[in-house]
PDB file of N, CA and C in Angstrom:
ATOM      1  N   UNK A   1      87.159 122.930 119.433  1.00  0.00           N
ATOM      2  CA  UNK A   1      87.990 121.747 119.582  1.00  0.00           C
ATOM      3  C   UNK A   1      88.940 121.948 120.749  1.00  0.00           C
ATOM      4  N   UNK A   2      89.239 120.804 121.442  1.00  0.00           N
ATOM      5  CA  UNK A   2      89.885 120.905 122.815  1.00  0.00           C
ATOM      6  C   UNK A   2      91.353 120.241 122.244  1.00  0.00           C
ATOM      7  N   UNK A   3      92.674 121.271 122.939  1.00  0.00           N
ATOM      8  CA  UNK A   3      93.757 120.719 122.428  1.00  0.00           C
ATOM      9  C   UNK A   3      94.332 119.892 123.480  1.00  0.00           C
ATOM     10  N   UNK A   4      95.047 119.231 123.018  1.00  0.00           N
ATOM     11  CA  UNK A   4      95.930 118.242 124.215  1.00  0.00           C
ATOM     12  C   UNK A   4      97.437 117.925 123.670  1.00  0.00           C
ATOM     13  N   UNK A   5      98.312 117.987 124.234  1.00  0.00           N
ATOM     14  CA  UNK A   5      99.756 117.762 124.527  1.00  0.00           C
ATOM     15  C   UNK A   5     100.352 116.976 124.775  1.00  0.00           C
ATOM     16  N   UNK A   6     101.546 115.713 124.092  1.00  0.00           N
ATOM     17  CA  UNK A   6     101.967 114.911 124.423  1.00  0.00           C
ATOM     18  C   UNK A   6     103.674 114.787 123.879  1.00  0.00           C
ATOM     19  N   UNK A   7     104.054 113.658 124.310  1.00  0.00           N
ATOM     20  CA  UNK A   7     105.469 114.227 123.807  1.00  0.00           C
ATOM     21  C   UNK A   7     105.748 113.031 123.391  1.00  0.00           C
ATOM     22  N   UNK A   8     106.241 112.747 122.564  1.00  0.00           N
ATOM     23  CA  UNK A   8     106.872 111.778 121.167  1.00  0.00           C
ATOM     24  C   UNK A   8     108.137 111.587 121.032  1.00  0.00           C
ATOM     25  N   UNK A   9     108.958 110.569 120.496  1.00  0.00           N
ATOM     26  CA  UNK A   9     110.074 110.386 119.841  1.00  0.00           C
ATOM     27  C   UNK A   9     110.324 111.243 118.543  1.00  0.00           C
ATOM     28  N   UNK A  10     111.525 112.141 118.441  1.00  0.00           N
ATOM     29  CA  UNK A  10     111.698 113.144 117.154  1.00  0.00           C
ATOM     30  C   UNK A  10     111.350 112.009 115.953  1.00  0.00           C
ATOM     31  N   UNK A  11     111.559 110.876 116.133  1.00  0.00           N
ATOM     32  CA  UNK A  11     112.050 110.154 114.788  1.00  0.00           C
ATOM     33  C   UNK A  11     110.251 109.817 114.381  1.00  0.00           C
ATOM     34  N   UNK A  12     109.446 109.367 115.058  1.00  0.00           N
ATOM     35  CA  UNK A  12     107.993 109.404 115.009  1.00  0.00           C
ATOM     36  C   UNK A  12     107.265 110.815 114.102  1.00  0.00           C
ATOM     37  N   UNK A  13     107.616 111.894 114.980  1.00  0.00           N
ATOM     38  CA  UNK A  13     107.746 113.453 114.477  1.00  0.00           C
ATOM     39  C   UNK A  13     108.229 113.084 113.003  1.00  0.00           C
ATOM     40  N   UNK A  14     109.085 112.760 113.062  1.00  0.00           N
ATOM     41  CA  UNK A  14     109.751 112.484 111.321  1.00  0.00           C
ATOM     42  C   UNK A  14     108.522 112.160 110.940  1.00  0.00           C
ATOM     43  N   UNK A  15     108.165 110.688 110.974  1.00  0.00           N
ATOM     44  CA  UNK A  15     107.129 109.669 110.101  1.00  0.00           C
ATOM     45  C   UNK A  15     106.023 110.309 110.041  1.00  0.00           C
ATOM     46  N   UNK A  16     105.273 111.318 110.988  1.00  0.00           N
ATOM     47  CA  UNK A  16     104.319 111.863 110.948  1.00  0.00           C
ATOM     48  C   UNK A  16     104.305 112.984 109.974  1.00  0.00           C
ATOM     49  N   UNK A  17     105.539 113.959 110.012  1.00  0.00           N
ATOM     50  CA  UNK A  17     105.549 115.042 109.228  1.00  0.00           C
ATOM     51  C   UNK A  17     105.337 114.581 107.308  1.00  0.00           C
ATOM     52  N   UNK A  18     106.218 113.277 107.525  1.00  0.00           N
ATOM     53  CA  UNK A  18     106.661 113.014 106.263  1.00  0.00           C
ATOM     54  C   UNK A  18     105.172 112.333 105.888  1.00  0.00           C
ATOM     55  N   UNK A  19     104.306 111.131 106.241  1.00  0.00           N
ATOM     56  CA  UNK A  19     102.906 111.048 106.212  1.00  0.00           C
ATOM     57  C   UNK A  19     101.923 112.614 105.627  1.00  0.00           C
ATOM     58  N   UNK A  20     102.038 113.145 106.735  1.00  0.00           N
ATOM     59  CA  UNK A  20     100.886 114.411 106.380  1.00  0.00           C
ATOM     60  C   UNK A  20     101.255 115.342 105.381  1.00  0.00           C
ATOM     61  N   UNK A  21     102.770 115.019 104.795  1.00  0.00           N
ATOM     62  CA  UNK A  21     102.749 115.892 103.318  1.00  0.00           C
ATOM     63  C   UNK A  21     102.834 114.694 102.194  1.00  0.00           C
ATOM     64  N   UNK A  22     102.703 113.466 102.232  1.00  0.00           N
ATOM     65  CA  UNK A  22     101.995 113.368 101.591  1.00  0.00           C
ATOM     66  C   UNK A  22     100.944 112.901 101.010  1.00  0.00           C
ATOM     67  N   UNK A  23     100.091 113.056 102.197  1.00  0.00           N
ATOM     68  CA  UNK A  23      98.371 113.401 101.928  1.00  0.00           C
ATOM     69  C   UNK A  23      98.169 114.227 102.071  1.00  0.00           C
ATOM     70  N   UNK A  24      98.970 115.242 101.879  1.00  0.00           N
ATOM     71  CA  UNK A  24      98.826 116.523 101.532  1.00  0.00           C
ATOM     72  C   UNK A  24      97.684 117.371 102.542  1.00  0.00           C
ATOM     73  N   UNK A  25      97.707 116.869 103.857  1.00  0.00           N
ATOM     74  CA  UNK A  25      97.190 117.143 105.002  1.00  0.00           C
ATOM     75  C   UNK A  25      98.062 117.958 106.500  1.00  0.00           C
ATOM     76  N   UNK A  26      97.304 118.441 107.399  1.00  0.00           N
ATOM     77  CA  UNK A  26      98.045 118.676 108.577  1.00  0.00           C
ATOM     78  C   UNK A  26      98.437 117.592 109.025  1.00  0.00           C
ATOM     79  N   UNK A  27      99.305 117.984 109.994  1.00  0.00           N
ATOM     80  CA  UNK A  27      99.876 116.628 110.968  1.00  0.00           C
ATOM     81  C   UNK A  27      98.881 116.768 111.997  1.00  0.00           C
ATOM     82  N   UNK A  28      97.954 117.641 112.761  1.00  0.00           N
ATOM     83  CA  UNK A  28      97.054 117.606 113.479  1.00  0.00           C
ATOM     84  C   UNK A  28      95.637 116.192 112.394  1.00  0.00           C
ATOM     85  N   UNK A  29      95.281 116.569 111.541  1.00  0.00           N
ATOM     86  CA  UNK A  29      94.020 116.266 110.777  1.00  0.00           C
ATOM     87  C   UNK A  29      94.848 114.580 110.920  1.00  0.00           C
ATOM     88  N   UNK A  30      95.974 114.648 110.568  1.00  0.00           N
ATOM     89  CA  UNK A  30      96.274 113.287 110.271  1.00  0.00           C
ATOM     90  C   UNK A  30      96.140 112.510 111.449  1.00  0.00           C
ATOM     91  N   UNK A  31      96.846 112.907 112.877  1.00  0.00           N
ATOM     92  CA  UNK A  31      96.792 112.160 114.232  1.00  0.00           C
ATOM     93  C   UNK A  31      95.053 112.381 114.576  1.00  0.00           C
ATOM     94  N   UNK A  32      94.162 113.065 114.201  1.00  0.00           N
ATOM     95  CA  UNK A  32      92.949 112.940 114.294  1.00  0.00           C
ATOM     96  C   UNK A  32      92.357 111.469 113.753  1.00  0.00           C
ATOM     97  N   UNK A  33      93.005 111.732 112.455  1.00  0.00           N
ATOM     98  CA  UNK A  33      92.369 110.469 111.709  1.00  0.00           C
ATOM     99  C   UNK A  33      92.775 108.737 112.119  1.00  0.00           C
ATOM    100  N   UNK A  34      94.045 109.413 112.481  1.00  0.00           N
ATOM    101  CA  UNK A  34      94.702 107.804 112.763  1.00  0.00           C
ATOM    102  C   UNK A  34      94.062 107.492 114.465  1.00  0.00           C
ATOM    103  N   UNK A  35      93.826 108.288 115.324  1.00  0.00           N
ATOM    104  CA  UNK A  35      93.446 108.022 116.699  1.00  0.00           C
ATOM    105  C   UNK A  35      91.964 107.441 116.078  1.00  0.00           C
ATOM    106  N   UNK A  36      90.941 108.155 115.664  1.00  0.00           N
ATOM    107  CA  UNK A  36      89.969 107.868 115.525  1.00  0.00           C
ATOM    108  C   UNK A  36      89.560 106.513 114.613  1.00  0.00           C
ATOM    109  N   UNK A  37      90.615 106.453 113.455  1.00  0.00           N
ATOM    110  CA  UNK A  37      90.564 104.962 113.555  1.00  0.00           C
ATOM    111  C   UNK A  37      90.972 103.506 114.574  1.00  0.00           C
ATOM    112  N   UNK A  38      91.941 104.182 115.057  1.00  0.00           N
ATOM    113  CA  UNK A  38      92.495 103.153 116.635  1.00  0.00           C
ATOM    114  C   UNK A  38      91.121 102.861 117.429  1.00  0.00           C
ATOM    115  N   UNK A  39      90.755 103.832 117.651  1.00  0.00           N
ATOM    116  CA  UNK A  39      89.664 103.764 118.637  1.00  0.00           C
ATOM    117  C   UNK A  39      88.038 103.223 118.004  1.00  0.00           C
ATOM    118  N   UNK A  40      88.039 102.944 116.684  1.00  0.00           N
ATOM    119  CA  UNK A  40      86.859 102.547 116.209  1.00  0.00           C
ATOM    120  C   UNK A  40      87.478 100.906 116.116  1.00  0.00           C
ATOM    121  N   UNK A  41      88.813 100.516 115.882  1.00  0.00           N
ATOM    122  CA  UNK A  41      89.466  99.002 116.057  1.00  0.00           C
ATOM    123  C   UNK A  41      89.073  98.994 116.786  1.00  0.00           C
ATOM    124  N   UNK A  42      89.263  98.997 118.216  1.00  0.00           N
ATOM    125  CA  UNK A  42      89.669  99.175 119.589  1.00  0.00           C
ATOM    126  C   UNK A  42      87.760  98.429 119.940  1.00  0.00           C
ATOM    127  N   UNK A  43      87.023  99.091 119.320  1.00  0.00           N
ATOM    128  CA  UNK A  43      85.663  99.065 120.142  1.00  0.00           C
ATOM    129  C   UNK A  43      84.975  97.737 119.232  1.00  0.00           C
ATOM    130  N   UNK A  44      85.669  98.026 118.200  1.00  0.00           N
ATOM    131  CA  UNK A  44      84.952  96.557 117.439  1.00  0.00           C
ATOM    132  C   UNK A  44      85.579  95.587 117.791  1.00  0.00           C
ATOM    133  N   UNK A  45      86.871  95.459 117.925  1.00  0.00           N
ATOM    134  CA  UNK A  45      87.582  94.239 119.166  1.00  0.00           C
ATOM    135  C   UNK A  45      87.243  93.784 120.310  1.00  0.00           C
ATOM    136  N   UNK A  46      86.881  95.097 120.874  1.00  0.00           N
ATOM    137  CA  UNK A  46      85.998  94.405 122.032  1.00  0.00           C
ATOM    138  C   UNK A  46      84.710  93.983 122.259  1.00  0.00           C
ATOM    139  N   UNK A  47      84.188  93.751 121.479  1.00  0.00           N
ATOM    140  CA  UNK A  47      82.363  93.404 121.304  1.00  0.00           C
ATOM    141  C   UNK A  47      82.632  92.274 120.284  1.00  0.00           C
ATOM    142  N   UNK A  48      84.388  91.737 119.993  1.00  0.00           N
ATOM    143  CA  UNK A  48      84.140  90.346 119.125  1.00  0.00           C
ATOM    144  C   UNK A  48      84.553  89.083 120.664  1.00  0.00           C
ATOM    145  N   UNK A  49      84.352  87.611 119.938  1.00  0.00           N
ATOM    146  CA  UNK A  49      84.588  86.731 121.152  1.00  0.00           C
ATOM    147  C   UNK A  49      86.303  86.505 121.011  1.00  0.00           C
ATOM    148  N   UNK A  50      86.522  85.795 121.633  1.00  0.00           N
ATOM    149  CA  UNK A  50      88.262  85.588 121.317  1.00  0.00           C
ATOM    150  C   UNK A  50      88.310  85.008 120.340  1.00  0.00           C
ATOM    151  N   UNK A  51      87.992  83.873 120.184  1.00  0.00           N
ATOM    152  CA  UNK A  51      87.650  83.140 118.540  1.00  0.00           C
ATOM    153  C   UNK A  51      87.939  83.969 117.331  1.00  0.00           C
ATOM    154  N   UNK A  52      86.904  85.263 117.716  1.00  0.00           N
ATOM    155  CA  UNK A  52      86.789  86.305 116.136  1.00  0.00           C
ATOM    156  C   UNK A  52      87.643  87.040 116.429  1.00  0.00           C
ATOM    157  N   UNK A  53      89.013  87.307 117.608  1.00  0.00           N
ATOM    158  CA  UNK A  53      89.771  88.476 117.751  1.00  0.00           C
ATOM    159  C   UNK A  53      90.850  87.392 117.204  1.00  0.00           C
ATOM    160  N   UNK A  54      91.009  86.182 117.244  1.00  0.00           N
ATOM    161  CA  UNK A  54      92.226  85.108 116.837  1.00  0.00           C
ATOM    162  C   UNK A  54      92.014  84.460 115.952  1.00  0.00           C
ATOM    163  N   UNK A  55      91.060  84.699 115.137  1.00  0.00           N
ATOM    164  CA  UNK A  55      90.753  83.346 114.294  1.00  0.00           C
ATOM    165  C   UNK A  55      91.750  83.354 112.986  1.00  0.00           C
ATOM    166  N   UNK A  56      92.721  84.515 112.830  1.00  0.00           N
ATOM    167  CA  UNK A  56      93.668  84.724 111.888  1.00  0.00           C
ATOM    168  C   UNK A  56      94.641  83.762 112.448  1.00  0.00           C
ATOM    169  N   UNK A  57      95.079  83.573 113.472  1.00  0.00           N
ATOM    170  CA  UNK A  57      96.247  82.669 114.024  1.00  0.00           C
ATOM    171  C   UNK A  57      95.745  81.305 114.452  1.00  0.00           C
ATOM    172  N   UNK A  58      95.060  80.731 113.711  1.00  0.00           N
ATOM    173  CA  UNK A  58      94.278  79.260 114.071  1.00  0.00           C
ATOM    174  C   UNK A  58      94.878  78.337 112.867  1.00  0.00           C
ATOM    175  N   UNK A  59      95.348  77.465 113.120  1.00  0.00           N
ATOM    176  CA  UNK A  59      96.156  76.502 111.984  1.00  0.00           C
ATOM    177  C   UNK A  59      97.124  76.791 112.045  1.00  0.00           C
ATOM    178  N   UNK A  60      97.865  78.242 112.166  1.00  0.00           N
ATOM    179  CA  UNK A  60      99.376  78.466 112.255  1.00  0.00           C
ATOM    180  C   UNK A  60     100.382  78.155 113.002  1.00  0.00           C
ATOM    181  N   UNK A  61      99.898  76.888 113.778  1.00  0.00           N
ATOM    182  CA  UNK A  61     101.310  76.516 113.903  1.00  0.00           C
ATOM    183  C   UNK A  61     101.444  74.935 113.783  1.00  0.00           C
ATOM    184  N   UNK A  62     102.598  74.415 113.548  1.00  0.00           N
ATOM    185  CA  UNK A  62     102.174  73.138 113.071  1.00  0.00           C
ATOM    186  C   UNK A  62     103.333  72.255 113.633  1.00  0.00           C
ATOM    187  N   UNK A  63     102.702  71.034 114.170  1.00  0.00           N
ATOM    188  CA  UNK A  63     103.718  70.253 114.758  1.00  0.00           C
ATOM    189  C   UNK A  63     104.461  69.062 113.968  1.00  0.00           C
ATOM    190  N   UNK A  64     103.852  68.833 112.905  1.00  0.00           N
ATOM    191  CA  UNK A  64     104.479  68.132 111.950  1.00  0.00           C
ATOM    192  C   UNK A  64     104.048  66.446 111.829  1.00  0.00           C
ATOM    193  N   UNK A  65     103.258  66.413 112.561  1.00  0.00           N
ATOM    194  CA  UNK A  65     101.988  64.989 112.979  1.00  0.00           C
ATOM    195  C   UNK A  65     100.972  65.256 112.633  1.00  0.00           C
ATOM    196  N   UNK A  66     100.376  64.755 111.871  1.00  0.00           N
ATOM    197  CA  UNK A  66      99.215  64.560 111.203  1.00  0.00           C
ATOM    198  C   UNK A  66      98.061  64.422 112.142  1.00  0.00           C
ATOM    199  N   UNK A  67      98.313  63.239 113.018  1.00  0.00           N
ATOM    200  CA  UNK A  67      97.252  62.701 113.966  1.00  0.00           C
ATOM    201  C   UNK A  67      97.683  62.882 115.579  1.00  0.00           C
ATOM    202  N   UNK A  68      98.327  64.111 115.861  1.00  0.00           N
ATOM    203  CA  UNK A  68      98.426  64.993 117.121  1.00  0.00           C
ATOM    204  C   UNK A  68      97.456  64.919 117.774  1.00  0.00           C
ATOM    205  N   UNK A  69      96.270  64.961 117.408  1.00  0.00           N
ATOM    206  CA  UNK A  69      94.834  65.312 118.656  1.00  0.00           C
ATOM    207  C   UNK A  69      93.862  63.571 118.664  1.00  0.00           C
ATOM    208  N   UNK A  70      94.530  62.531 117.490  1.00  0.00           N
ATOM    209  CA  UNK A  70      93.862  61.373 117.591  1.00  0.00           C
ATOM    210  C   UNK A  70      94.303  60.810 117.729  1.00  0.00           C
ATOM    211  N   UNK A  71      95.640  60.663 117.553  1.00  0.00           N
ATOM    212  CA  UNK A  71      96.947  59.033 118.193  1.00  0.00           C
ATOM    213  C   UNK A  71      96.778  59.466 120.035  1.00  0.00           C
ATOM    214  N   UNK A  72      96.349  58.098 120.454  1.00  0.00           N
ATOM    215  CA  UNK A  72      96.634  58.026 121.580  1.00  0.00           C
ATOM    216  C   UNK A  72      98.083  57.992 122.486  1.00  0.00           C
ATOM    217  N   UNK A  73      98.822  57.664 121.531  1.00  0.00           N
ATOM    218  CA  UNK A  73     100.461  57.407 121.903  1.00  0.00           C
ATOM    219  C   UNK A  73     100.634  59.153 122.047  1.00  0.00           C
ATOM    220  N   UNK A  74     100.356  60.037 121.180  1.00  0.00           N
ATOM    221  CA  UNK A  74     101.015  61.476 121.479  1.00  0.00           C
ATOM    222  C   UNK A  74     100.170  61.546 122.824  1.00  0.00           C
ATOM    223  N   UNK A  75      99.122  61.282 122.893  1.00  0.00           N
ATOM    224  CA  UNK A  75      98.329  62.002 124.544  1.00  0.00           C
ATOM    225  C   UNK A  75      98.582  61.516 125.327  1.00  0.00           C
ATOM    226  N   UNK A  76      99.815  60.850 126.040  1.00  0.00           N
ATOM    227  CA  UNK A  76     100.192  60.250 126.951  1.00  0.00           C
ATOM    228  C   UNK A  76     100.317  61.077 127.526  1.00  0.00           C
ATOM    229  N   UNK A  77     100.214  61.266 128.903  1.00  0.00           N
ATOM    230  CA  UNK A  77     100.582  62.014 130.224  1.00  0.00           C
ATOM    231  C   UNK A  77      99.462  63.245 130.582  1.00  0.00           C
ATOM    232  N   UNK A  78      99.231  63.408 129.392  1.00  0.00           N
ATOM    233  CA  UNK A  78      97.800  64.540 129.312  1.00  0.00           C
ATOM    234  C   UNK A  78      96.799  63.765 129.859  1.00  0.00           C
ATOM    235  N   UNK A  79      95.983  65.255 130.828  1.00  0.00           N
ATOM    236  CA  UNK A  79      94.810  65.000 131.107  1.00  0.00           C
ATOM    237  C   UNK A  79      94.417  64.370 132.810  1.00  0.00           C
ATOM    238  N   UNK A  80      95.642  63.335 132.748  1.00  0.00           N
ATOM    239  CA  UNK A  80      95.524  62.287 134.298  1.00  0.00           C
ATOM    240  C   UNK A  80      96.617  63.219 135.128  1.00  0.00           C
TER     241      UNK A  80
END
């Protein structure tokens, strides 16, 4: 195994130490596990379309008009 070196916020160091005892694991095994899940997100995110990377934030926001995209009176100025 190839080691590598980086440098962190102590208070992170905290969350990590305090994490890997208790899963009763190293703090190495643990930043193994958590990178290697990042990076398996990471690759299935990118092989989805934007649609399937957003489709959690679709409906969420709301303007309070019912008929926003079919009253012609709201689409004034749009478009021309």
């Amino acid at each position: 195994m190839m080691t590598i070196s980086l440098k962190i916020p102590e208070e992170l160091v905290s969350k990590i130490d305090a994490m890997a005892r208790s899963k009763r694991t190293s703090r190495s095994a643990l930043l193994r596990e958590a990178l290697e899940e990042k990076l398996k997100t990471m690759t299935r995110k990118k092989n989805l379309s934007l649609y399937e990377q957003s489709a959690d934030l679709c409906g969420k926001g709301k303007s309070g008009l019912r008929d926003l995209a079919s009253n012609p009176k709201h689409l004034e100025g749009f478009g021309s």
